[in-house]
Protein backbone atom coordinates (compact mmCIF):
# COMPACT_ATOMS: atom_id res chain seq x y z
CA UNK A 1 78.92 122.21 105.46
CA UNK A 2 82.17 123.82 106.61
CA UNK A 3 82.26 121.79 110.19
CA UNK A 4 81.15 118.18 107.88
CA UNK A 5 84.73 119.28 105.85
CA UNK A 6 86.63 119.52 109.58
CA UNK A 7 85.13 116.15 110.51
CA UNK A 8 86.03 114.58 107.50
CA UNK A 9 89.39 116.24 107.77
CA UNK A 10 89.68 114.98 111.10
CA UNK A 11 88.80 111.33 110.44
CA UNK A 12 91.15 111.14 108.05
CA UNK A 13 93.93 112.45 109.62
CA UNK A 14 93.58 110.36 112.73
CA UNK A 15 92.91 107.09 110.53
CA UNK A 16 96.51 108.62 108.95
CA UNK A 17 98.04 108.94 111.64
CA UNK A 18 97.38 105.51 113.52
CA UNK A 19 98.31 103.93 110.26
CA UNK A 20 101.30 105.66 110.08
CA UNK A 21 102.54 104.42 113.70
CA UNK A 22 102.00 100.88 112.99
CA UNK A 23 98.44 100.78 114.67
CA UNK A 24 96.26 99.58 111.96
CA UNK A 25 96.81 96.90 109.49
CA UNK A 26 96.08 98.49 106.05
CA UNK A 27 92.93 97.05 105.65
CA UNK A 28 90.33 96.20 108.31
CA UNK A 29 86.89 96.46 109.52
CA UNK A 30 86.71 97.16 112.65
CA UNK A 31 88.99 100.34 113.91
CA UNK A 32 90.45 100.07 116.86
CA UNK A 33 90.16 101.72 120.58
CA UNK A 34 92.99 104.03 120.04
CA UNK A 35 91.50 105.45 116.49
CA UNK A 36 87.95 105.63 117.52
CA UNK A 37 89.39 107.67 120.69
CA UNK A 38 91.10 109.64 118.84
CA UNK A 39 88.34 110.11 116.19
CA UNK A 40 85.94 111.22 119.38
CA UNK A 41 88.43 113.69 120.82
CA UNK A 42 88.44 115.03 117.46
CA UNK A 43 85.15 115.43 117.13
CA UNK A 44 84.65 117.25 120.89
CA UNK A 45 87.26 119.86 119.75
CA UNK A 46 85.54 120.73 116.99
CA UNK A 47 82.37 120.60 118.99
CA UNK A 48 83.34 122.88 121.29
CA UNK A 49 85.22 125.26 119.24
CA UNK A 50 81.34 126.03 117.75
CA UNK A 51 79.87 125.95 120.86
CA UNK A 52 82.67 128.48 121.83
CA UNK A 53 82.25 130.39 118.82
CA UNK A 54 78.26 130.27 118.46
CA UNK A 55 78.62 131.76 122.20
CA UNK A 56 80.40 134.78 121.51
C-alpha cells in the first residue's frame, strides 16, 4: 500500500512539474516523452530503493 502512495506521489509530482515548466498544455490525452520519462525514472527509484531495502 505504502509504495502504491510513493507512485501516486510520484506521478503527480512529475505531471506537476512538467506542467509547471510549460511542457504540457493543461489538458491532454496523451502525455508526452519527457513526462512518461520522467514518470519511469520515478518509478525505477522507487523500485530499487525496495529491492535495496528488501535486500538488507
Amino acid at each position: 500500500m505504502k509504495r502504491s502512495l510513493q507512485l501516486v506521489a510520484l506521478m503527480l509530482l512529475s505531471a506537476g512539474a512538467a506542467h509547471a515548466a510549460g511542457r504540457l498544455p493543461p489538458v491532454t490525452t496523451t502525455p508526452e516523452p519527457m513526462t512518461l520519462g520522467l514518470v519511469a525514472g520515478g518509478v525505477a527509484i522507487v523500485g530499487v530503493g525496495a529491492w535495496l531495502r528488501r535486500k538488507r
